[in-house]
Protein backbone atom coordinates (compact mmCIF):
# COMPACT_ATOMS: atom_id res chain seq x y z
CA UNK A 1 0.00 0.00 0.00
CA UNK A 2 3.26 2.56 1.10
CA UNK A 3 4.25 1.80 -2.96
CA UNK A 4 1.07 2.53 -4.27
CA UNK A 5 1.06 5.54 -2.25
CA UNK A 6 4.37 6.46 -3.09
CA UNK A 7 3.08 5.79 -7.41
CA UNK A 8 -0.02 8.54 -7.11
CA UNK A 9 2.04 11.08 -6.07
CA UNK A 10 4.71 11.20 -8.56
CA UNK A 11 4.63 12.83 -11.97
CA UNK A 12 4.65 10.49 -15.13
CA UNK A 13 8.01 11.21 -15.78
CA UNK A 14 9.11 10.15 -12.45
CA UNK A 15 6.94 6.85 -12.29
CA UNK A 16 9.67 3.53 -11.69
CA UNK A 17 10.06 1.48 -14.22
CA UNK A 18 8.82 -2.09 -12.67
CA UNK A 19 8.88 -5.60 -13.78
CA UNK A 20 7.52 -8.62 -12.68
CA UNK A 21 10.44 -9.08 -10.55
CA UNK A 22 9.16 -6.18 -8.65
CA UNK A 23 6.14 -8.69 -7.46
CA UNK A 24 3.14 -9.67 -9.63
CA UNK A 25 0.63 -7.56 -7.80
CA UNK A 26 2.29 -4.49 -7.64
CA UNK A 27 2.94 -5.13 -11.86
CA UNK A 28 -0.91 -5.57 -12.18
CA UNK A 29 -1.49 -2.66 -10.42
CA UNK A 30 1.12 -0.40 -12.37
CA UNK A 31 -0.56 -1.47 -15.74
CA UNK A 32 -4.14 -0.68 -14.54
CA UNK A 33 -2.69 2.81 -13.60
CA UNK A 34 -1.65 3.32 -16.61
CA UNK A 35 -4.23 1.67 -19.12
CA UNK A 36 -6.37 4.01 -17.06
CA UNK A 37 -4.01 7.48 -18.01
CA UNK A 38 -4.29 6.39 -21.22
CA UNK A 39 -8.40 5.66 -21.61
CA UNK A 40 -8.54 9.17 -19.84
CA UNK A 41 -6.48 10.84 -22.45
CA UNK A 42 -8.81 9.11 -25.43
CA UNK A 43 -12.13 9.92 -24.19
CA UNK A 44 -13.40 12.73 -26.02
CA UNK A 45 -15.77 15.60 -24.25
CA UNK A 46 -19.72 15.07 -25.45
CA UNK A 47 -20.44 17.54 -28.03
CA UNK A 48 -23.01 19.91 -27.32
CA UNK A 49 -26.69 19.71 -28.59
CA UNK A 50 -27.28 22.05 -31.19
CA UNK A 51 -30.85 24.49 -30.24
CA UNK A 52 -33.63 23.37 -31.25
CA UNK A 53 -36.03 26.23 -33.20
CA UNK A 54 -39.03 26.31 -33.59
CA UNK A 55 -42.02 28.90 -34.76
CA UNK A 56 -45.71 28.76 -33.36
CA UNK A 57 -48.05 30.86 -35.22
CA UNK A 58 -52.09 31.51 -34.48
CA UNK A 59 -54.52 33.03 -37.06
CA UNK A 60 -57.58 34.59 -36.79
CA UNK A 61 -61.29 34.19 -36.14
CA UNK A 62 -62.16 31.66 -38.84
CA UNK A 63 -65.84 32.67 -39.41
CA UNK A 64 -67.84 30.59 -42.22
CA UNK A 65 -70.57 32.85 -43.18
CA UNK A 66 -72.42 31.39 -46.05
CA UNK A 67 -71.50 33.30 -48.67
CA UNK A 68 -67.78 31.89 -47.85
CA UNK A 69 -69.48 28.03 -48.21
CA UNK A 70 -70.70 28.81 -51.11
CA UNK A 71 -67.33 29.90 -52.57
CA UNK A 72 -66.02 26.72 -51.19
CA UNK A 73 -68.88 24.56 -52.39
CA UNK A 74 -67.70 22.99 -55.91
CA UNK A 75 -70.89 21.48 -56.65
CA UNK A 76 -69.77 18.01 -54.77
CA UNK A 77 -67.96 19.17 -51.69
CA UNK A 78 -66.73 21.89 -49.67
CA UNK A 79 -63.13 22.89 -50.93
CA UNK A 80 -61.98 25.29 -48.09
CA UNK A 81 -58.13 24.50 -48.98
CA UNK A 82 -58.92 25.83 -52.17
CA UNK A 83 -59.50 29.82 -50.59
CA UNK A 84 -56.55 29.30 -48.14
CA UNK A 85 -54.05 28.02 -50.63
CA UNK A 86 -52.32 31.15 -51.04
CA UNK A 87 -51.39 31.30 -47.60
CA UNK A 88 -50.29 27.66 -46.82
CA UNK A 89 -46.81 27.55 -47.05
CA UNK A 90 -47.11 29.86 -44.02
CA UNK A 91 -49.42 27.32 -41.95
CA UNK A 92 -46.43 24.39 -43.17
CA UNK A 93 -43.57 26.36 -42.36
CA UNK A 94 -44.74 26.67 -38.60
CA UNK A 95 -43.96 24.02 -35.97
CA UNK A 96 -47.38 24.57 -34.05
CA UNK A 97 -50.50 26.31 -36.12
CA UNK A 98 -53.45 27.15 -34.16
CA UNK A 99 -56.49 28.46 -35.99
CA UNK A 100 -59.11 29.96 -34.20
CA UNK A 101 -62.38 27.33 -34.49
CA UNK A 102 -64.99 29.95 -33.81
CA UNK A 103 -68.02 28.11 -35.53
CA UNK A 104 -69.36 24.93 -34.21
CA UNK A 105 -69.04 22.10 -36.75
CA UNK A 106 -72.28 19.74 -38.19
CA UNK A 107 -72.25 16.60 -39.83
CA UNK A 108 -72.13 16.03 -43.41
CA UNK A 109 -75.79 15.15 -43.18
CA UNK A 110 -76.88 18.55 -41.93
CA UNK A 111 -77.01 21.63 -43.79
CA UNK A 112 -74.71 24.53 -42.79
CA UNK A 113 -76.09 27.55 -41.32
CA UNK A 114 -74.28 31.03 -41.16
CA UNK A 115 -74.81 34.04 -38.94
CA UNK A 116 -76.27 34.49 -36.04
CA UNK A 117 -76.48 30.27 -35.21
CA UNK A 118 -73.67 29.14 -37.19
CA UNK A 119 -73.42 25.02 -38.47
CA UNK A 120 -69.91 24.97 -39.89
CA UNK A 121 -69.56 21.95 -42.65
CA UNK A 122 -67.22 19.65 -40.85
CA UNK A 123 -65.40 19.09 -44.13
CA UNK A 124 -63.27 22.37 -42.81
CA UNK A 125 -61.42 20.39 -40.14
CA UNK A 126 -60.37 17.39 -42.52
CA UNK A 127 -58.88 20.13 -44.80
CA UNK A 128 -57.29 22.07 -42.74
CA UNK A 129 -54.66 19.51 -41.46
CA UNK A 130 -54.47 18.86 -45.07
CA UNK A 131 -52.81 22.62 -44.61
CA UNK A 132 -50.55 22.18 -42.27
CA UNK A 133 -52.62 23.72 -39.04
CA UNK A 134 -51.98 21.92 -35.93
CA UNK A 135 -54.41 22.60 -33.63
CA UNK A 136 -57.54 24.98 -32.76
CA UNK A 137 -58.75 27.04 -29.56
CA UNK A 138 -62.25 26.34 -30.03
CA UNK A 139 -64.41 28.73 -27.02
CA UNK A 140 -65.70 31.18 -28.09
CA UNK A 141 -69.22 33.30 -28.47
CA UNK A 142 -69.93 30.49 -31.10
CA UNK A 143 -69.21 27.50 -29.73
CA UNK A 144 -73.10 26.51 -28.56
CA UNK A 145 -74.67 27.82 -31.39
CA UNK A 146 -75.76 24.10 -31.71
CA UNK A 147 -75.55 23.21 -28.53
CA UNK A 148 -73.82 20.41 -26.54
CA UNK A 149 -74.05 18.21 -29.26
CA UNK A 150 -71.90 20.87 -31.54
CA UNK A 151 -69.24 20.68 -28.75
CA UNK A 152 -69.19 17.18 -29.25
CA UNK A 153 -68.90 16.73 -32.91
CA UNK A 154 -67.06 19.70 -33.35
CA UNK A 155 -64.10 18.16 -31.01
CA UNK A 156 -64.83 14.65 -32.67
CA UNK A 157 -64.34 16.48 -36.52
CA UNK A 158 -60.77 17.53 -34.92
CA UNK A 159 -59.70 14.64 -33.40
CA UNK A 160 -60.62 12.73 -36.79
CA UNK A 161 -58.65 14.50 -38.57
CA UNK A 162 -55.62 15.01 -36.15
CA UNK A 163 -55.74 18.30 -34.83
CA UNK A 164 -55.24 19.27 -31.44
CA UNK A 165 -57.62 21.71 -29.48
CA UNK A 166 -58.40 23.88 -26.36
CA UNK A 167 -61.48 25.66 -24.52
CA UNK A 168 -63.85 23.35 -25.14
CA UNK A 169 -64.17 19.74 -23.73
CA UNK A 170 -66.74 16.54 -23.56
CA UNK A 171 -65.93 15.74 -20.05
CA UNK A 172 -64.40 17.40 -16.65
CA UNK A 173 -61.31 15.01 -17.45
CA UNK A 174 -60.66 16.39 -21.02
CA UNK A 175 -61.48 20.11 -19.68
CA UNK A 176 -58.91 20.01 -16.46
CA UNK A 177 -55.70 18.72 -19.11
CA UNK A 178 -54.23 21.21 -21.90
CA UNK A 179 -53.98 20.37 -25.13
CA UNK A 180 -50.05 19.41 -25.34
CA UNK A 181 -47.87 19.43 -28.17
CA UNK A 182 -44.87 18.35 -28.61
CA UNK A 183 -41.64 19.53 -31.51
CA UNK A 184 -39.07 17.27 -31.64
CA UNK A 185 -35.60 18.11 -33.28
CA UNK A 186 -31.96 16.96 -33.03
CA UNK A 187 -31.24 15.09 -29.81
CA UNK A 188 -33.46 17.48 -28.16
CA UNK A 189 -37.98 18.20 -27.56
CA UNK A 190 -39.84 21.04 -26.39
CA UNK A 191 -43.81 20.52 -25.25
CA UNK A 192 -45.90 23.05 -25.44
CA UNK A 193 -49.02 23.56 -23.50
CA UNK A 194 -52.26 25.08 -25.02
CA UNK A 195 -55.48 26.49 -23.19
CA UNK A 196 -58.46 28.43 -24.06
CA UNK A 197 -61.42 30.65 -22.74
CA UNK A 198 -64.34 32.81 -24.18
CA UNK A 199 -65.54 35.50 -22.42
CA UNK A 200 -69.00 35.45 -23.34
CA UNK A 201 -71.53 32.44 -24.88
CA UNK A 202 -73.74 35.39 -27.18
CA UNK A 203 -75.90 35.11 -24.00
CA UNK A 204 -76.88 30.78 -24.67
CA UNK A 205 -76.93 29.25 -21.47
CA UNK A 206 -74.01 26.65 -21.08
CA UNK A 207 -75.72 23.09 -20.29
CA UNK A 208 -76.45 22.39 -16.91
CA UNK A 209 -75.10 18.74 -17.43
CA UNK A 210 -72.23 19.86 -18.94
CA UNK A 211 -70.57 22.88 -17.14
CA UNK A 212 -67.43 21.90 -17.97
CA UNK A 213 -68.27 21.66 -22.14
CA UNK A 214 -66.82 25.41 -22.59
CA UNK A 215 -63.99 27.69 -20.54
CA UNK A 216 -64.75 31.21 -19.69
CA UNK A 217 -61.98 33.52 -18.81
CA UNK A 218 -61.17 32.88 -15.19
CA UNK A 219 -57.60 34.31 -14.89
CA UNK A 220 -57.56 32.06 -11.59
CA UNK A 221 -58.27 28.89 -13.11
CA UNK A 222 -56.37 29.51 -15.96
CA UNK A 223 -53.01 30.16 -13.93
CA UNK A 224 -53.81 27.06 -11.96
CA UNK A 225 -54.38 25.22 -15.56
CA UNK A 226 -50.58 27.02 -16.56
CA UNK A 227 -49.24 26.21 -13.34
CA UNK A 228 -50.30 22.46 -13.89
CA UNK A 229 -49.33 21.89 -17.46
CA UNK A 230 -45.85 23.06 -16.46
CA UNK A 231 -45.81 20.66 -13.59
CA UNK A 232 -46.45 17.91 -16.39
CA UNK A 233 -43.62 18.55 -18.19
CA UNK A 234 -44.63 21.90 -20.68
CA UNK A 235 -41.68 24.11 -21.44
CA UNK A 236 -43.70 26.41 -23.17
CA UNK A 237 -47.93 27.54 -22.75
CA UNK A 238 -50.11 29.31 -24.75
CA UNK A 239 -53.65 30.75 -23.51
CA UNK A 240 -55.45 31.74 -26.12
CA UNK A 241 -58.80 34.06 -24.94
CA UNK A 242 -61.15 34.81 -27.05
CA UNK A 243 -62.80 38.31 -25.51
CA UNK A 244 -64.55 41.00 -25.58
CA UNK A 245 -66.76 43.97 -26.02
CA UNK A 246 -65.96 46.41 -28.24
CA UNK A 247 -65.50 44.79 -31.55
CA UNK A 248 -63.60 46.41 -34.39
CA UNK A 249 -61.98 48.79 -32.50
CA UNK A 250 -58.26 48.31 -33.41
CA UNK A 251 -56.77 49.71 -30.02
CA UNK A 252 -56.49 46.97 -26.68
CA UNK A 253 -59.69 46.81 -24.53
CA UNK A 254 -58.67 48.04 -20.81
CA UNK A 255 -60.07 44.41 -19.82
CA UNK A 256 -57.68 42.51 -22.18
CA UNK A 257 -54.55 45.36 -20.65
CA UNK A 258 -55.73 43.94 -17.41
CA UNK A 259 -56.03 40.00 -18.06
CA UNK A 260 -52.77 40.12 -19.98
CA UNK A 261 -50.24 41.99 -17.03
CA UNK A 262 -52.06 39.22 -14.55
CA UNK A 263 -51.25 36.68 -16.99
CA UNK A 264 -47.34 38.10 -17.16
CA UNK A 265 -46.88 38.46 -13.83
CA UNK A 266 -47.89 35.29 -12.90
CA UNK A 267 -44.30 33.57 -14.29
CA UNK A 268 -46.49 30.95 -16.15
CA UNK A 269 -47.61 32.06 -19.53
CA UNK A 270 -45.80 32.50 -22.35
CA UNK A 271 -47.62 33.86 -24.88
CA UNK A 272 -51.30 35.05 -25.05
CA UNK A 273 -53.47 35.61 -28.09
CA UNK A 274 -56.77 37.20 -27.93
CA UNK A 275 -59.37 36.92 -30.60
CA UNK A 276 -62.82 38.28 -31.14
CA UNK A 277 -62.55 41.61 -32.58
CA UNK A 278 -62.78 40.90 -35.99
CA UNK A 279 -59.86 43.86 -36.79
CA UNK A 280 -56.13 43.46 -36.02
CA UNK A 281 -54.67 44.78 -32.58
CA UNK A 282 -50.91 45.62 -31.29
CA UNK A 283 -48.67 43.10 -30.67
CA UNK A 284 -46.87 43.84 -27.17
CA UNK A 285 -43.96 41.98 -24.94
CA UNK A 286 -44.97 42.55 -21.53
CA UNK A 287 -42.56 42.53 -18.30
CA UNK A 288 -43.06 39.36 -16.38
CA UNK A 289 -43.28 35.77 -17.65
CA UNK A 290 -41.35 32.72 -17.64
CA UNK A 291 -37.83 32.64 -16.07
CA UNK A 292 -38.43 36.84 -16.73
CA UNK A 293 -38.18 36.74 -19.91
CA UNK A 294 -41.52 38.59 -20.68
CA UNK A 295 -44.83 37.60 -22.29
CA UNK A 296 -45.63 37.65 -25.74
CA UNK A 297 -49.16 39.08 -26.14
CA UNK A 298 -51.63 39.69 -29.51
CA UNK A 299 -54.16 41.65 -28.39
CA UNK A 300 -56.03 40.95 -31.93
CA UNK A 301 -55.60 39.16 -34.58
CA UNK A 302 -58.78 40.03 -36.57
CA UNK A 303 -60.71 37.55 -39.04
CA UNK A 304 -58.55 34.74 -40.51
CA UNK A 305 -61.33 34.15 -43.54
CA UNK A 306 -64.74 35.47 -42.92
CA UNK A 307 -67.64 38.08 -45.39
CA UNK A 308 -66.86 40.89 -42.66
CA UNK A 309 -66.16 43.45 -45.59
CA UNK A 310 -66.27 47.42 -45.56
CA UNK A 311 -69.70 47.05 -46.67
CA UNK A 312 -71.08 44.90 -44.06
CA UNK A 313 -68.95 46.28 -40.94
CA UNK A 314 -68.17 49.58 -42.18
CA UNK A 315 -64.06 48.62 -41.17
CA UNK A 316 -61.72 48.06 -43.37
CA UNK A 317 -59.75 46.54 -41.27
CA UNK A 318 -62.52 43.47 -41.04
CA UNK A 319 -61.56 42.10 -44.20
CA UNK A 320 -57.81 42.18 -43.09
CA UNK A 321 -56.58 40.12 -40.37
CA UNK A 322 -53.11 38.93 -39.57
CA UNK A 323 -50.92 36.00 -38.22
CA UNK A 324 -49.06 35.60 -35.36
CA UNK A 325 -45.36 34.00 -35.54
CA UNK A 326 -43.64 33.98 -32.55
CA UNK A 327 -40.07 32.27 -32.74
CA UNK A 328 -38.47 30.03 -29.96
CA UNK A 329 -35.18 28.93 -29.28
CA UNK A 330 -34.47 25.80 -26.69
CA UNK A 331 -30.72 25.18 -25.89
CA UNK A 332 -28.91 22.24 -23.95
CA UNK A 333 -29.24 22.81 -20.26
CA UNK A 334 -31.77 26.28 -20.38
CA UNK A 335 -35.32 26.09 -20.39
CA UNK A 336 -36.78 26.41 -23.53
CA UNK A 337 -38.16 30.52 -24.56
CA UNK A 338 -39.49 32.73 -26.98
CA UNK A 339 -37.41 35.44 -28.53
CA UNK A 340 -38.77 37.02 -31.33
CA UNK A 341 -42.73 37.76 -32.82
CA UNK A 342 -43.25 38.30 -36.48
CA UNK A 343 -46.36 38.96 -38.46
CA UNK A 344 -47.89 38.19 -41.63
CA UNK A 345 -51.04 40.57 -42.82
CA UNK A 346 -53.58 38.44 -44.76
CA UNK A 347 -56.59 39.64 -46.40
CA UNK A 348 -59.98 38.14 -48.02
CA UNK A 349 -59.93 38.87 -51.87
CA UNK A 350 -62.84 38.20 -53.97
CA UNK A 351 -64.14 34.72 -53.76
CA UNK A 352 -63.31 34.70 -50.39
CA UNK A 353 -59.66 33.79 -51.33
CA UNK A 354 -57.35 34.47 -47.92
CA UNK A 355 -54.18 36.13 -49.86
CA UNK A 356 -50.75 37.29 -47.66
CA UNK A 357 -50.28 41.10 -47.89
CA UNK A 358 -46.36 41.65 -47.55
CA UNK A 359 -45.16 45.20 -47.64
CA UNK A 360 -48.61 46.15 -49.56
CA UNK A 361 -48.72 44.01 -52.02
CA UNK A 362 -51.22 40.35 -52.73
CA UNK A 363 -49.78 38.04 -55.37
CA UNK A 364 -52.29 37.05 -58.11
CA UNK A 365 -55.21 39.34 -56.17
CA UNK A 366 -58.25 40.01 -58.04
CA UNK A 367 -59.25 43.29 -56.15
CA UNK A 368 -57.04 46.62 -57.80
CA UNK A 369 -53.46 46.95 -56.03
CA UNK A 370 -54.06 50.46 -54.60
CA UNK A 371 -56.95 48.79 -52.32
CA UNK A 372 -54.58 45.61 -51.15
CA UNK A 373 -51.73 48.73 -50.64
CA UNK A 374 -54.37 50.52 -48.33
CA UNK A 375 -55.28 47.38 -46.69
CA UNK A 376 -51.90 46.56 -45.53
CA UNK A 377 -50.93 50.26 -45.02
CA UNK A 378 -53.83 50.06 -42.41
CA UNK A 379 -52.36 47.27 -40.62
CA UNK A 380 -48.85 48.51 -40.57
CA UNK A 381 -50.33 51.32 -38.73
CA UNK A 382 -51.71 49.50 -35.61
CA UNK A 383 -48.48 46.95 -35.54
CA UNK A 384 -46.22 50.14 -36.04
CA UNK A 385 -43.83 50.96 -33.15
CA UNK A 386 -44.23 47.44 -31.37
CA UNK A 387 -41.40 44.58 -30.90
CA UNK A 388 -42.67 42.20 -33.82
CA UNK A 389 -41.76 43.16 -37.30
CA UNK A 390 -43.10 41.81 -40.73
CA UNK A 391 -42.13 38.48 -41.63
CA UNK A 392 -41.30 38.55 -45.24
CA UNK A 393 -40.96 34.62 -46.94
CA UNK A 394 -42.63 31.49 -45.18
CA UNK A 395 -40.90 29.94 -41.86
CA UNK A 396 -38.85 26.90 -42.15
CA UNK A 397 -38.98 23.69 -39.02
CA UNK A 398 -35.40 22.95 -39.56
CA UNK A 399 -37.12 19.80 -40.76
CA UNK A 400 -38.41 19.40 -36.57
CA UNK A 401 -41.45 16.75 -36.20
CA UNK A 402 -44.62 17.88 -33.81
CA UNK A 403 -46.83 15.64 -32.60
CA UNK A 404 -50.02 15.94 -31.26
CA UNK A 405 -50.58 14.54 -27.53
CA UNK A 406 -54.35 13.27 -26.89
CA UNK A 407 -55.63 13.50 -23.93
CA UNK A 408 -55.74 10.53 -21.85
């Protein structure tokens, strides 16, 4: 043991020479020692995991008056892909793409009905994962137009076709878990949490057997709803809240100002989205949030595809919505964060075709240039002097998968 001792201490170029004369154990022990210098100097540090990016983007209210089925309608089926075409590469390009659902869906065996009780042709959700969307907040002033059994199939249409969705629920199970998502890419994942809530129900009384079958805006329960997804394992939540009262107004409601510094101070949202105005709103980073890295909020994101036009709403700004792309970065060892919002004005030409306006002009639009100019001149206006800037050419995954988790 003194020899051994005596070996640790020296320097390599001081280490005796032994032999087996020396004594077998002690020439064991020598060439241990030094296989061991030697596997030491071989191994190689683990490389670092490259980031993962990723882009989650939300449109607007998707509202399927019945002059927009009938521009869908090809005398067999409803082709709603057909009116969103020009702005799919946008939908593709994102990781996560959450439409808002504002319509209840019917079967294919019931005829659609637009405003005020709207019966959306469930053909809509098959398509649009055709497109690339992901998933759907689905509360809103709409969603019991047809009643509990609209809840139902509406959530059934989206599950069919593989989309994810939030606000709405069949059960107190489905309503206390988020809709979770997760992007995988490299050696590394993020999961990202979704929830929902509507402020009002148009004044239809939710069911008394179902209580649970839509989520009104509770800031309370929806921090506890945050505060659980993260728990689960989300590295990233979205609340999406479909509110309020003064529709097309372009400016932030005080109540919205309100829900969204309770939502940033709380540590546990990430971004928030609010729909329901039918016109496009400010896009803000608030103080607060995750980790203190702020909250993302859209106060507005105006009509995704809808017949609002000047004529019918007297705002312009009603046939113009916009979409939402806010950029996230997750490296080795940090928790995962957004850094960056972008946005994308789209607009409703004739035929009901949803076009992307970037930097005032629609590719291949049928309505005169000057008008799509004014459009987007409009929306640059209320976006103009806040943190997210014009996204110019389609988002790339960095070829990331996402999958959709159902709920258990």
């Amino acid at each position: 043991m003194l020899l051994i001792a005596i070996l640790l201490v020296l320097r390599p170029w001081q280490m005796p020479v032994l032999t087996v004369e020396d004594g077998p154990d002690v020439a064991v022990e020598v060439e241990d020692l030094q296989s061991a210098q030697v596997e030491a100097q071989s191994v190689e540090p683990e490389p670092e995991l490259e980031p993962l990016n990723f882009t989650i983007s939300a449109g607007g209210d998707m509202l399927i008056h019945m002059p927009v089925a009938d521009s869908a309608w090809d005398g067999t089926m409803w082709d709603f892909s057909r009116l969103m075409e020009p702005v799919t590469p946008y939908i593709q390009g994102s990781d996560i793409a959450l439409c808002n659902m504002e319509t209840a869906m019917v079967p294919r065996d019931q005829a659609p009905t637009g405003y005020p009780i709207f019966g959306t042709p469930r053909d809509l959700a098959d398509e649009m994962a055709e497109m690339g969307w992901t998933g759907c907040s689905t509360s809103s002033n709409h969603s019991l137009d047809q009643g509990l059994a609209g809840v139902i199939n509406t959530l059934d249409f989206l599950d069919a076709a593989g989309l994810g969705h939030a606000g709405t629920a069949r059960s107190q199970e489905e309503a206390n878990q988020p809709q979770l998502y997760r992007i995988e890419g490299g050696d590394q994942s993020v999961t990202v949490a979704h929830i929902a809530a509507a402020h009002n129900t148009n004044g239809l009384p939710v069911p008394e057997e179902a209580p649970w079958s839509i989520q009104m805006i509770d800031i309370p329960q929806i921090e506890a709803q945050a505060r659980q997804a993260r728990e689960d394992g989300a590295d990233i939540v979205v609340a999406t809240l479909h509110c309020c009262e003064a529709e097309y107004n372009t400016a932030a409601e005080p109540f919205q100002e309100q829900t969204a510094a309770e939502l940033a101070a709380s540590g546990l949202i990430d971004i928030y989205i609010a729909h329901h105005a039918h016109v496009p709103r400010p896009i803000a980073l608030l103080e607060g949030g995750p980790n203190g890295n702020g909250m993302w909020v859209a106060y507005g994101l105006g009509n995704f595809i809808s017949n609002q036009t000047r004529e019918a709403t007297g705002s312009t700004e009603s046939s113009t919505g916009l979409m939402a792309f806010f950029e996230g970065v997750k490296n080795e060892g940090e928790p995962a964060r957004v850094v960056a919002a972008e946005w994308l004005a789209v607009t409703v030409d004739a035929g009901h075709i949803v076009r992307p306006l970037i930097g005032g002009v629609a590719e291949g639009a049928v309505l005169a240039p000057d008008e799509m100019a004014y459009r987007w001149d409009l929306t640059r206006q209320i976006l103009e002097g806040g943190p997210a800037t014009e996204i110019t050419s389609p988002p790339t995954s960095d070829s990331n998968v996402t999958t959709v988790i159902k709920r258990s």
